[in-house]
PDB file of N, CA and C in Angstrom:
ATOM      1  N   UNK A   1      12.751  65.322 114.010  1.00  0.00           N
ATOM      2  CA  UNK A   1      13.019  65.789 112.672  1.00  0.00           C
ATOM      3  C   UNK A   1      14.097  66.854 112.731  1.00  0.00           C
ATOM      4  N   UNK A   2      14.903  66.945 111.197  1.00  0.00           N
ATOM      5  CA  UNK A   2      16.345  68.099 111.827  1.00  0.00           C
ATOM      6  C   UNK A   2      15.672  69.331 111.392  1.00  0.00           C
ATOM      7  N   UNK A   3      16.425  70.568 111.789  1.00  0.00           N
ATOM      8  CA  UNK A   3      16.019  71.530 111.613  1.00  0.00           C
ATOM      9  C   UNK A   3      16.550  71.692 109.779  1.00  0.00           C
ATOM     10  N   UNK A   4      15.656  72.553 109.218  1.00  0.00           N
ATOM     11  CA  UNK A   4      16.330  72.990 108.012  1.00  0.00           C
ATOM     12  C   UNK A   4      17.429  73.987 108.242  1.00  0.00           C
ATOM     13  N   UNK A   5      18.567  73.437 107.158  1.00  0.00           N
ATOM     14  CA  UNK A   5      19.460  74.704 107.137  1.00  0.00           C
ATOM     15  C   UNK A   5      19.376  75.837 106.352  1.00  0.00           C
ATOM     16  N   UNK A   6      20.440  76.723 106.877  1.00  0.00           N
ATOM     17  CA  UNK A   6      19.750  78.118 106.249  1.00  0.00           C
ATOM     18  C   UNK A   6      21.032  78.073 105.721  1.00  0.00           C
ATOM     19  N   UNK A   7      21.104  78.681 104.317  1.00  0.00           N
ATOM     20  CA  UNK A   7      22.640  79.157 103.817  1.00  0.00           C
ATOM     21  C   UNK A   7      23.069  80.249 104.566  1.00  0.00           C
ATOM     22  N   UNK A   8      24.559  80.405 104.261  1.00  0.00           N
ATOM     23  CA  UNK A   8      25.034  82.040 105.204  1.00  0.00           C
ATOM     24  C   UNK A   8      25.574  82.478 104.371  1.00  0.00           C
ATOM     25  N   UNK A   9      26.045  83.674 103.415  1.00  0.00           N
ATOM     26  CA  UNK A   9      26.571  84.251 102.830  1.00  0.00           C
ATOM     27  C   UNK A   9      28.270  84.246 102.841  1.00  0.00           C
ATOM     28  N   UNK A  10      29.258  84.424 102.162  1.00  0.00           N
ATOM     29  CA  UNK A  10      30.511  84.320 102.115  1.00  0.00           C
ATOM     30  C   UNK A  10      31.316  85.718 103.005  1.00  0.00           C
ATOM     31  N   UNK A  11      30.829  86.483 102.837  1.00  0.00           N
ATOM     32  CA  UNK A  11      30.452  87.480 103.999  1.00  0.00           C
ATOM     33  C   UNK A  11      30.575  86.757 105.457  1.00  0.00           C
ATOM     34  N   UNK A  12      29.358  86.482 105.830  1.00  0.00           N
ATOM     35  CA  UNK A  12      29.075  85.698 107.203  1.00  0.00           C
ATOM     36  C   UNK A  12      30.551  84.940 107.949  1.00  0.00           C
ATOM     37  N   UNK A  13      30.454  83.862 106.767  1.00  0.00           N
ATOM     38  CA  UNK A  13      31.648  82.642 106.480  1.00  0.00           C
ATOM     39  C   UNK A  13      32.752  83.303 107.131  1.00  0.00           C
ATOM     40  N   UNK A  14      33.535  84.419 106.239  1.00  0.00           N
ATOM     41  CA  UNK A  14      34.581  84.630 106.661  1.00  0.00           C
ATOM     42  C   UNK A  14      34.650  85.323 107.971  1.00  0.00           C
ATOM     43  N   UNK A  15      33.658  86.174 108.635  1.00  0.00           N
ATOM     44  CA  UNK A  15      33.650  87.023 109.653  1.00  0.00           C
ATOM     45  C   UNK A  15      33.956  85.566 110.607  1.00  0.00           C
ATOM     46  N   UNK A  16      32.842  84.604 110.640  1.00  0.00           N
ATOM     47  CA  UNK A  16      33.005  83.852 111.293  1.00  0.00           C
ATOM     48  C   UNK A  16      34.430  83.292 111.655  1.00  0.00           C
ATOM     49  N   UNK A  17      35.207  82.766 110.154  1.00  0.00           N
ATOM     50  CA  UNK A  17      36.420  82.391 110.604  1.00  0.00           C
ATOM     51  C   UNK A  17      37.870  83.459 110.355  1.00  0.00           C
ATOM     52  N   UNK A  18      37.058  84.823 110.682  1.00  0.00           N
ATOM     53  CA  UNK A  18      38.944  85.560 111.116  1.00  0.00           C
ATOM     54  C   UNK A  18      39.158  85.398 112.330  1.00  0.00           C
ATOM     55  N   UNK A  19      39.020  84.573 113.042  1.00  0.00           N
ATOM     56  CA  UNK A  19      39.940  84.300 114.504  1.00  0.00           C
ATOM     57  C   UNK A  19      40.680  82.865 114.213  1.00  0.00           C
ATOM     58  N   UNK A  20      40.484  82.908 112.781  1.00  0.00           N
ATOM     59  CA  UNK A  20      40.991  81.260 113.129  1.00  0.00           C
ATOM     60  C   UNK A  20      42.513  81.463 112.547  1.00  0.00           C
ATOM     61  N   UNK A  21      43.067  82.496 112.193  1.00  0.00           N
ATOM     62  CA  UNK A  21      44.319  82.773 111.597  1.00  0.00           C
ATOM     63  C   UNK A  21      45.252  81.821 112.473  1.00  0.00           C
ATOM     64  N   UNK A  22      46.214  81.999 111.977  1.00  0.00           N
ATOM     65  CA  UNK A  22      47.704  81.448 112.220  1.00  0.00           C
ATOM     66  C   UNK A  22      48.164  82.355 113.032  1.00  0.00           C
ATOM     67  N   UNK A  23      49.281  82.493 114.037  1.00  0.00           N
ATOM     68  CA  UNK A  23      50.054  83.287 114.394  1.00  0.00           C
ATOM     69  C   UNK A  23      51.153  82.988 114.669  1.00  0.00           C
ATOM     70  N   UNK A  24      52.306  83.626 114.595  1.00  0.00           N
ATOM     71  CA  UNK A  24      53.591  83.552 114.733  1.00  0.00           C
ATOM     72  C   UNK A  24      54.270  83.410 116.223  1.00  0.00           C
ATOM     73  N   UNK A  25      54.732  82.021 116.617  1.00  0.00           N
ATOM     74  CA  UNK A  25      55.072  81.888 118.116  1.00  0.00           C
ATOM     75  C   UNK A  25      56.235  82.747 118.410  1.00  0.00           C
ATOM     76  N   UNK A  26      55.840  83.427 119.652  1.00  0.00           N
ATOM     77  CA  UNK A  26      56.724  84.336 120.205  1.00  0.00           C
ATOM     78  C   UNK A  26      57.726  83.531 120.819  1.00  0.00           C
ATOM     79  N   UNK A  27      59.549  84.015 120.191  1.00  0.00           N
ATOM     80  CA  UNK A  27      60.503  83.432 120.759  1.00  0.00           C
ATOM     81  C   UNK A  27      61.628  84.601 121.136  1.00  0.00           C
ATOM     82  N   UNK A  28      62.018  84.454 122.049  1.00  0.00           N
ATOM     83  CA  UNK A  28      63.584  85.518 122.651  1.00  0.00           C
ATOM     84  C   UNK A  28      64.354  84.607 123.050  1.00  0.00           C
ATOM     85  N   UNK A  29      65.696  85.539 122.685  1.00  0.00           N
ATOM     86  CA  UNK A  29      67.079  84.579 122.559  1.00  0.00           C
ATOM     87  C   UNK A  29      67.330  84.228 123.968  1.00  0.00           C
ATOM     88  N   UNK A  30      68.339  83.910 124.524  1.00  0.00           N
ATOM     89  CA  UNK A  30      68.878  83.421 125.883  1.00  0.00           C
ATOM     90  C   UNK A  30      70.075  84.544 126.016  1.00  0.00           C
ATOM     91  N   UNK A  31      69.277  85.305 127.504  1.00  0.00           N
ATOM     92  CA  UNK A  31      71.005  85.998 127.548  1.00  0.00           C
ATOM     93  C   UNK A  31      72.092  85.411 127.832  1.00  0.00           C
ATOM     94  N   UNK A  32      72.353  84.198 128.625  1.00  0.00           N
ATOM     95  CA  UNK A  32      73.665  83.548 128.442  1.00  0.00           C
ATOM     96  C   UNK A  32      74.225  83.152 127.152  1.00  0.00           C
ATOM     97  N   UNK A  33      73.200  82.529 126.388  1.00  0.00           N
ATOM     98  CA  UNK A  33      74.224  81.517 125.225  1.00  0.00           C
ATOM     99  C   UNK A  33      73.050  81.750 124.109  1.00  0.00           C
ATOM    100  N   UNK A  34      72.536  82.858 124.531  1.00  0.00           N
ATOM    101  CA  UNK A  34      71.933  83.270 122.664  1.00  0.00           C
ATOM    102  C   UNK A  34      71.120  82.372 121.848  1.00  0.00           C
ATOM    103  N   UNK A  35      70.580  81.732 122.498  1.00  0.00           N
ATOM    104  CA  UNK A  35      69.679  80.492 121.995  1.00  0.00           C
ATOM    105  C   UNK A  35      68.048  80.817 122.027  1.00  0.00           C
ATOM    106  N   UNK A  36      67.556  80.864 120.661  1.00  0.00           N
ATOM    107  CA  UNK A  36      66.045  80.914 120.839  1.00  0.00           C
ATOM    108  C   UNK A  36      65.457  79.447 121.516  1.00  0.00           C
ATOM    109  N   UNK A  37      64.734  80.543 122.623  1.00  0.00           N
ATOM    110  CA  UNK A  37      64.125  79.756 123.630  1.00  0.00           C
ATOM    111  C   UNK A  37      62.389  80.589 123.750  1.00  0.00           C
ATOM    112  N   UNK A  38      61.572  79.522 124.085  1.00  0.00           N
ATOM    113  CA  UNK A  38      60.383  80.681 124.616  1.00  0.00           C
ATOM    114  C   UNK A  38      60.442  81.311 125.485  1.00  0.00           C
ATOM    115  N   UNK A  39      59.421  82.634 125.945  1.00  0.00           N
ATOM    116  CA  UNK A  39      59.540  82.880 126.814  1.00  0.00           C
ATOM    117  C   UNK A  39      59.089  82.211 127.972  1.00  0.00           C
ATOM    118  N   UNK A  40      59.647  82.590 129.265  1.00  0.00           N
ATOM    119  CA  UNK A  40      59.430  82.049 130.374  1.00  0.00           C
ATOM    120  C   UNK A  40      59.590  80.435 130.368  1.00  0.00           C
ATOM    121  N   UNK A  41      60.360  80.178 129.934  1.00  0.00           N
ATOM    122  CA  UNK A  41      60.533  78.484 129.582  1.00  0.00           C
ATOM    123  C   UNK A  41      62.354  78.752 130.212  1.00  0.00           C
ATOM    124  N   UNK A  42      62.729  77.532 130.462  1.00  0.00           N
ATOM    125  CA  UNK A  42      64.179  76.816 130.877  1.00  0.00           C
ATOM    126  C   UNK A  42      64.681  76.871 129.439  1.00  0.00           C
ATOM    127  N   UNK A  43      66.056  77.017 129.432  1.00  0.00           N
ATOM    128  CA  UNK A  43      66.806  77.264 127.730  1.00  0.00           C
ATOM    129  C   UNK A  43      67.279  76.124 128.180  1.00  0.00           C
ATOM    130  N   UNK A  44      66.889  74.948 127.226  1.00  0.00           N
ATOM    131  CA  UNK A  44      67.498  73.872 127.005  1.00  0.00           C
ATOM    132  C   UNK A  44      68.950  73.592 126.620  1.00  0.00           C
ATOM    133  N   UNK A  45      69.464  74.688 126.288  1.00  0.00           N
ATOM    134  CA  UNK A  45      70.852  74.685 125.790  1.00  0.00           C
ATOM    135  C   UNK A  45      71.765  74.365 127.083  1.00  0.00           C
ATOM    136  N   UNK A  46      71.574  75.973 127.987  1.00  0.00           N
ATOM    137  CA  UNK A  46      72.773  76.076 129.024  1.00  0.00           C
ATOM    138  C   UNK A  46      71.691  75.507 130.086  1.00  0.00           C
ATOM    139  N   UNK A  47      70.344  75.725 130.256  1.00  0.00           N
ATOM    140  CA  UNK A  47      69.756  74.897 131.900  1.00  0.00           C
ATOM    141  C   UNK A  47      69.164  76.334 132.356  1.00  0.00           C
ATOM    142  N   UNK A  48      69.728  77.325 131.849  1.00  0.00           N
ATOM    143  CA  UNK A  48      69.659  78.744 132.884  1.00  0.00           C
ATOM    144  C   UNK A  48      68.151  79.291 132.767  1.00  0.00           C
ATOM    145  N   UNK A  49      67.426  79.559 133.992  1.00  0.00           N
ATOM    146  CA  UNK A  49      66.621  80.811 133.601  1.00  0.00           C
ATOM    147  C   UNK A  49      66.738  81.514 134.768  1.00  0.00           C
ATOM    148  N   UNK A  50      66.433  82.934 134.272  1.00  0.00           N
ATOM    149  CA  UNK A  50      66.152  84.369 134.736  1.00  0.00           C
ATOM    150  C   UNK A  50      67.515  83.981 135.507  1.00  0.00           C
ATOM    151  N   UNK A  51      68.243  84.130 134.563  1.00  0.00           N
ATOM    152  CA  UNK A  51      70.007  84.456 134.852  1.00  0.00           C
ATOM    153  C   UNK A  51      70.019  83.238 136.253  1.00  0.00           C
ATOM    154  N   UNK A  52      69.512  82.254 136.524  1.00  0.00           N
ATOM    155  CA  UNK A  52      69.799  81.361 137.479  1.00  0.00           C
ATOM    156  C   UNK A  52      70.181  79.808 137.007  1.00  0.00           C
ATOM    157  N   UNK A  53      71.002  78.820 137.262  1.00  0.00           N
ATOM    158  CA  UNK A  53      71.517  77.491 136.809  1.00  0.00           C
ATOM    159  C   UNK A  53      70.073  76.915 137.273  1.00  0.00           C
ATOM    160  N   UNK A  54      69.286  75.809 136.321  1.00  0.00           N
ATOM    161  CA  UNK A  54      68.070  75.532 137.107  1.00  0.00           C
ATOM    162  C   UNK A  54      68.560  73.869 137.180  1.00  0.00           C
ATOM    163  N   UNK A  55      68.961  73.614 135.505  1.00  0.00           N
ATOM    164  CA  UNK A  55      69.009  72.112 134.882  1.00  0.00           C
ATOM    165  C   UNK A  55      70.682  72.110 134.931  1.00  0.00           C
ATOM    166  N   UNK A  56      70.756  70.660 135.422  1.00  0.00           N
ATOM    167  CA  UNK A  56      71.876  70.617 135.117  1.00  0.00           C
ATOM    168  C   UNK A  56      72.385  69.544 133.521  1.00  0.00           C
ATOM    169  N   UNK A  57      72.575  70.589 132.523  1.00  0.00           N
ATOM    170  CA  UNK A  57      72.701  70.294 131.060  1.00  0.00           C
ATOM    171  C   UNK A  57      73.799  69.278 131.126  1.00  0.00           C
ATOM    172  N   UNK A  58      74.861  69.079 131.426  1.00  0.00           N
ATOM    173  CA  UNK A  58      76.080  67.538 131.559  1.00  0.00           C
ATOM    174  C   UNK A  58      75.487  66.416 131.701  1.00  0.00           C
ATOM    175  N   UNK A  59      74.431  66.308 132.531  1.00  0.00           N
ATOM    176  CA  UNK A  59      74.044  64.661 132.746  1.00  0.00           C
ATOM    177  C   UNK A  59      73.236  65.064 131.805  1.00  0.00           C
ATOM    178  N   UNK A  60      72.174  65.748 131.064  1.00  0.00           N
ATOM    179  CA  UNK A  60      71.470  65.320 130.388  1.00  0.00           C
ATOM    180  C   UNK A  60      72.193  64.692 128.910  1.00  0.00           C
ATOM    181  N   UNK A  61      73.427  65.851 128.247  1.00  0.00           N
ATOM    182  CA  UNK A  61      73.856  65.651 127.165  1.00  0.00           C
ATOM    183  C   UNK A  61      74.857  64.104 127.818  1.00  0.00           C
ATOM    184  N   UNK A  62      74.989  63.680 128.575  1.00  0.00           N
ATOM    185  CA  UNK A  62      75.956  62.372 129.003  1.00  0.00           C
ATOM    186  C   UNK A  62      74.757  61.229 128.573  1.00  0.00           C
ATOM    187  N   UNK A  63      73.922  61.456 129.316  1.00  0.00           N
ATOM    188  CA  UNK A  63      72.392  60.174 129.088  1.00  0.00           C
ATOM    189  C   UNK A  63      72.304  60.297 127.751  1.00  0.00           C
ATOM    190  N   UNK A  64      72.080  61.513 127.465  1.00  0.00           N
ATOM    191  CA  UNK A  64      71.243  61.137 125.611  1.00  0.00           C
ATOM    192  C   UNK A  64      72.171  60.521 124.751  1.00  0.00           C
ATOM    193  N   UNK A  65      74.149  60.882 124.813  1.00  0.00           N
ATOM    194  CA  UNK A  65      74.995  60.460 124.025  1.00  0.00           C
ATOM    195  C   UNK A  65      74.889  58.704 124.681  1.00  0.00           C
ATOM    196  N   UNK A  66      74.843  58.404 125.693  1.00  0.00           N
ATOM    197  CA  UNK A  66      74.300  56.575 125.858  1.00  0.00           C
ATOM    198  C   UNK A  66      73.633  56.376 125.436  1.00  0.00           C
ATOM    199  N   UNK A  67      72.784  56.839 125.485  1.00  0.00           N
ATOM    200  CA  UNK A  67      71.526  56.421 124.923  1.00  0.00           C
ATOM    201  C   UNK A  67      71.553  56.452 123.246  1.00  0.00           C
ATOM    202  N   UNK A  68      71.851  57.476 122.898  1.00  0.00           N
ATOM    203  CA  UNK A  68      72.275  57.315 121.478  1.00  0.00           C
ATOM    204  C   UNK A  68      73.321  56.323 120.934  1.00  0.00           C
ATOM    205  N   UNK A  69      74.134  56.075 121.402  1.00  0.00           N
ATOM    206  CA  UNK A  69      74.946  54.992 121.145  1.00  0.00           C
ATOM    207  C   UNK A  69      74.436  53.727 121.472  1.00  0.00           C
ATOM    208  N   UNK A  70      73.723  53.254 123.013  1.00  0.00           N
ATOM    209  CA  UNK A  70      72.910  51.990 122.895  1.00  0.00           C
ATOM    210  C   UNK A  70      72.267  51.998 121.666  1.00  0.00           C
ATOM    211  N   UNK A  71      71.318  52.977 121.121  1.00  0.00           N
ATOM    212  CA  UNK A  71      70.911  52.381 120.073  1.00  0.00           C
ATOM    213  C   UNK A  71      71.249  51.940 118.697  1.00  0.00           C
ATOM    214  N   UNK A  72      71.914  52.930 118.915  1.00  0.00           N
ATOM    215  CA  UNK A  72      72.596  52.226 117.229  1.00  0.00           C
ATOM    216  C   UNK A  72      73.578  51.190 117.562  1.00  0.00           C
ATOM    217  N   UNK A  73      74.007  50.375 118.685  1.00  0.00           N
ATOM    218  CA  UNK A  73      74.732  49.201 119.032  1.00  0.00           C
ATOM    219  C   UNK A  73      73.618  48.165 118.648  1.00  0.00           C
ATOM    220  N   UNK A  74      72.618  48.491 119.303  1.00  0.00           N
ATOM    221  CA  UNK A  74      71.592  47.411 118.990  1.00  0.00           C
ATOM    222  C   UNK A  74      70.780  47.272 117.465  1.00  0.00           C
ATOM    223  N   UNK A  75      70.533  48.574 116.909  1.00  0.00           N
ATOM    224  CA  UNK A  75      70.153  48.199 115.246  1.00  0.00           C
ATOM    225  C   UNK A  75      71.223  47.391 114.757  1.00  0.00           C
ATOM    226  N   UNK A  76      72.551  47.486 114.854  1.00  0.00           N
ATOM    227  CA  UNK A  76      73.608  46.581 113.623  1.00  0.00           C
ATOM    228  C   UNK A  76      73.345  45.850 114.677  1.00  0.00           C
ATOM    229  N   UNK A  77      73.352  45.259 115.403  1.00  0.00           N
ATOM    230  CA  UNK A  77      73.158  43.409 116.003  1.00  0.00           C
ATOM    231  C   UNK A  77      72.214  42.821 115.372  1.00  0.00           C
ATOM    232  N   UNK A  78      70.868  43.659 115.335  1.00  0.00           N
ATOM    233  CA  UNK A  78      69.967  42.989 114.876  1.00  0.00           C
ATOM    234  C   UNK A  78      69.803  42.784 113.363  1.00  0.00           C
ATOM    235  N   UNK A  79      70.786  43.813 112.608  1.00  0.00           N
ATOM    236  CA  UNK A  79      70.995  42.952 111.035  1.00  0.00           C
ATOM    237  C   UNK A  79      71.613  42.284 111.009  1.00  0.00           C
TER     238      UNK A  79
END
């Protein structure tokens, strides 16, 4: 058999849910190229962290512009 429930007051309710707020994600710019990036994350822009080359950003922006162009070669074929 279930247990009966008990009401909780609006009081209760909310105590319960003030941890459930929203918060605002912490972002800092890139000292090379000024780009909001997170912290402790690789800046997708230039590749760099903690002032070091990690990624190398050319082949990536070279692949994605193929890749972007394969596809839209292949949508107009297929109309």
């Amino acid at each position: 058999m279930g247990v009966p429930i008990c009401r909780h007051n609006h009081r209760r309710r909310g105590n319960r849910r003030s941890h459930n707020a929203l918060e605002n994600i912490m972002t800092v710019n890139c000292p090379k190229c000024k780009a909001v990036v997170l912290p402790h994350h690789v800046c997708k822009v230039c590749g760099t962290y903690n002032d070091r080359k990690v990624l190398k950003v050319e082949k990536r922006v070279e692949k994605a512009l193929v890749k972007a162009t394969a596809t839209k070669q292949t949508s107009t074929d297929k109309k």
